[in-house]
C-alpha atoms as a PDB file:
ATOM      1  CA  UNK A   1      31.306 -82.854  67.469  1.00  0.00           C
ATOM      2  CA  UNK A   2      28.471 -80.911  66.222  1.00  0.00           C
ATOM      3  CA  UNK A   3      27.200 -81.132  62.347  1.00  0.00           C
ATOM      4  CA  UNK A   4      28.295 -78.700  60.144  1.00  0.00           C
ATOM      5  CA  UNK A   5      25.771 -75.994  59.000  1.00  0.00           C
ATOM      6  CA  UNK A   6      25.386 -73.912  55.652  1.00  0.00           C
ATOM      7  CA  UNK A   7      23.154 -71.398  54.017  1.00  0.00           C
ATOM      8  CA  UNK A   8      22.154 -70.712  50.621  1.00  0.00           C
ATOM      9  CA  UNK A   9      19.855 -67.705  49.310  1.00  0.00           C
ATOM     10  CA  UNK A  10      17.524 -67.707  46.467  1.00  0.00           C
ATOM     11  CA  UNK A  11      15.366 -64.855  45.149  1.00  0.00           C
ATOM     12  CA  UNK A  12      12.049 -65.915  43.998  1.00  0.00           C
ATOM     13  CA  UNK A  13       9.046 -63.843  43.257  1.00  0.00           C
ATOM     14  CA  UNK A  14       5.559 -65.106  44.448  1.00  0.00           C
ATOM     15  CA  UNK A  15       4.639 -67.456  41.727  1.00  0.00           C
ATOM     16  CA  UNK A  16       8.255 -69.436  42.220  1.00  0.00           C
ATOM     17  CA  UNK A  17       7.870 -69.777  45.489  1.00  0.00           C
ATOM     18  CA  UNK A  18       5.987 -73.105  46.114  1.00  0.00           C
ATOM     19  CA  UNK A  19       8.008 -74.693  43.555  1.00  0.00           C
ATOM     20  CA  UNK A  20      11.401 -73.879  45.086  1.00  0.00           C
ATOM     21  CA  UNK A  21      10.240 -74.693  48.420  1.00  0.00           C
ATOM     22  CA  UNK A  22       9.355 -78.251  46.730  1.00  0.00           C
ATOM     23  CA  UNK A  23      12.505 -78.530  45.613  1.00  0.00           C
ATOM     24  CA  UNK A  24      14.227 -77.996  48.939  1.00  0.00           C
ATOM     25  CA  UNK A  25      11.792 -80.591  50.613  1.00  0.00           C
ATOM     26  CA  UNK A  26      12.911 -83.137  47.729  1.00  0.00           C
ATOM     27  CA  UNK A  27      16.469 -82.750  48.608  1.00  0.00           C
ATOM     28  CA  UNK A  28      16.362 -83.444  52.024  1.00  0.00           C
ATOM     29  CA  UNK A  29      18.902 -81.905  54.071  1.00  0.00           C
ATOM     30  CA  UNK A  30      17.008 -78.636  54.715  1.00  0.00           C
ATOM     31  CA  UNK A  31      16.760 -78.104  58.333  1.00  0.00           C
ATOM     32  CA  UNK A  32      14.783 -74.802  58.126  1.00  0.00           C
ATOM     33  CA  UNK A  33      13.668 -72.656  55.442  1.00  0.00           C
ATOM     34  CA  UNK A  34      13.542 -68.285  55.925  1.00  0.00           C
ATOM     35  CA  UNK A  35      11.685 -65.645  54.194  1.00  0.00           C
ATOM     36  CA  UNK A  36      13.608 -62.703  54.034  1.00  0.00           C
ATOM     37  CA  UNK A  37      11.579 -59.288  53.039  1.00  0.00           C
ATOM     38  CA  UNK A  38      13.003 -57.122  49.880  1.00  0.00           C
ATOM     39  CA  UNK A  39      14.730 -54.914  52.496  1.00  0.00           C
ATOM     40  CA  UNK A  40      16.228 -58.302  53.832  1.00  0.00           C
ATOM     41  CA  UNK A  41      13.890 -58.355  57.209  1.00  0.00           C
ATOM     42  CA  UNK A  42      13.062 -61.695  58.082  1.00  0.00           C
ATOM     43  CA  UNK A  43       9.228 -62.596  57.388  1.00  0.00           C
ATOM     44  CA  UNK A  44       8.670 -65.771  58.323  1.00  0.00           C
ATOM     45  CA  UNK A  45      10.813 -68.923  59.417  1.00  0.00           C
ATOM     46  CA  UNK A  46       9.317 -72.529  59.402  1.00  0.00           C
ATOM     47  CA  UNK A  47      11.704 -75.432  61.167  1.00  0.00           C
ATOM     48  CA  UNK A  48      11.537 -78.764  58.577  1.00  0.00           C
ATOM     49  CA  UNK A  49      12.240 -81.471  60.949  1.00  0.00           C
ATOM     50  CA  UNK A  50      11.162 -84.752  60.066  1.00  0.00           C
ATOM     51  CA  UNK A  51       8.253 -84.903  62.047  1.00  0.00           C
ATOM     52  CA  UNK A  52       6.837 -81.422  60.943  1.00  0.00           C
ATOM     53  CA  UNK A  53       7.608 -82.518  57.356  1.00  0.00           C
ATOM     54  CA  UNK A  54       5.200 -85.892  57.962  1.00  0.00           C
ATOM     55  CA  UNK A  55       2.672 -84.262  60.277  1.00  0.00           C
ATOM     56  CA  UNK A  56       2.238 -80.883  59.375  1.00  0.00           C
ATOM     57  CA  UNK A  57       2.642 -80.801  56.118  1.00  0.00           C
ATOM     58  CA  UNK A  58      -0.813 -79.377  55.124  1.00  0.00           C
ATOM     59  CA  UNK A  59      -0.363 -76.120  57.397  1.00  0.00           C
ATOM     60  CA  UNK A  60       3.440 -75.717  56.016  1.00  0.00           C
ATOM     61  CA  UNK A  61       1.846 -75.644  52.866  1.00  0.00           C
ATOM     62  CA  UNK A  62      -0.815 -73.529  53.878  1.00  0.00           C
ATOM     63  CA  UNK A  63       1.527 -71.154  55.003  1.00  0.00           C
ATOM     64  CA  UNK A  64       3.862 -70.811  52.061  1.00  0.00           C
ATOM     65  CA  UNK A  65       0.703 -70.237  49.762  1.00  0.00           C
ATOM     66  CA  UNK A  66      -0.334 -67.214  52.279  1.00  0.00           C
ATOM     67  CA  UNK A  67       3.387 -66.224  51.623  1.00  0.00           C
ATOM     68  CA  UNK A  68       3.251 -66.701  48.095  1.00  0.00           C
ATOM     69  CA  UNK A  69       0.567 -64.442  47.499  1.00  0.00           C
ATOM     70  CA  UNK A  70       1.066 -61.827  49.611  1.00  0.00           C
ATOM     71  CA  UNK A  71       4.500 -61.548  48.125  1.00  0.00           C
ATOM     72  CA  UNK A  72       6.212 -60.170  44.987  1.00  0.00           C
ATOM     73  CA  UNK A  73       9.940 -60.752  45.751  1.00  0.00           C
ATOM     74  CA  UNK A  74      11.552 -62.505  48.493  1.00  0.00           C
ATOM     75  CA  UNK A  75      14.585 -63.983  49.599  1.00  0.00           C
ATOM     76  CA  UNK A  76      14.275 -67.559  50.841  1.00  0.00           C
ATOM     77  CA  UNK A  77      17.426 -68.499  52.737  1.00  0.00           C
ATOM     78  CA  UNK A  78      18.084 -72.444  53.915  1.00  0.00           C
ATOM     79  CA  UNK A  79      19.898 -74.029  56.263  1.00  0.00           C
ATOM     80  CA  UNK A  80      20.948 -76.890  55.740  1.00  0.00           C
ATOM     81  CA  UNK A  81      23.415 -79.444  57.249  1.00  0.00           C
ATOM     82  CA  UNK A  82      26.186 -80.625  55.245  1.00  0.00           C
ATOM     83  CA  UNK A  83      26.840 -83.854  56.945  1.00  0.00           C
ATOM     84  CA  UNK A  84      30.208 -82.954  57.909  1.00  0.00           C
ATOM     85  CA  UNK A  85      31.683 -83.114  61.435  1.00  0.00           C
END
């Protein structure tokens, strides 16, 4: 049996972004985190496994701030598993 997956959408502008996204990483069970474009195109996706999480955080981070202020409203979706079976 596989694990059961969800989604859930947020709309941030550019100066919530880095604090959501530190949220998400608190919580845990993200598995990957989307960036979704005002006219819902998909901008950029980053994988959160643990081992990108406790390797690469620096560049994650990097990344998100490039997103952050290059952006003024975007939709970050997650996926996350819900532990079910």
């Amino acid at each position: 049996m596989t694990e059961k997956t969800r989604f859930e959408e947020f709309r941030v502008t550019g100066s919530e972004i880095l604090e959501k996204i530190k949220e998400i990483i608190r919580e845990g069970n993200a598995r990957r985190i989307i960036f979704k474009t005002e006219d819902g195109k998909t901008f950029m996706e980053i994988p959160l496994t643990v081992g990108i999480v406790g390797t690469l955080i620096a560049p994650v981070w990097a990344a998100i701030g490039a997103v952050a202020a290059l952006a003024s409203n975007l939709t970050i979706v997650v996926e996350k598993e819900t532990g079910e079976k």
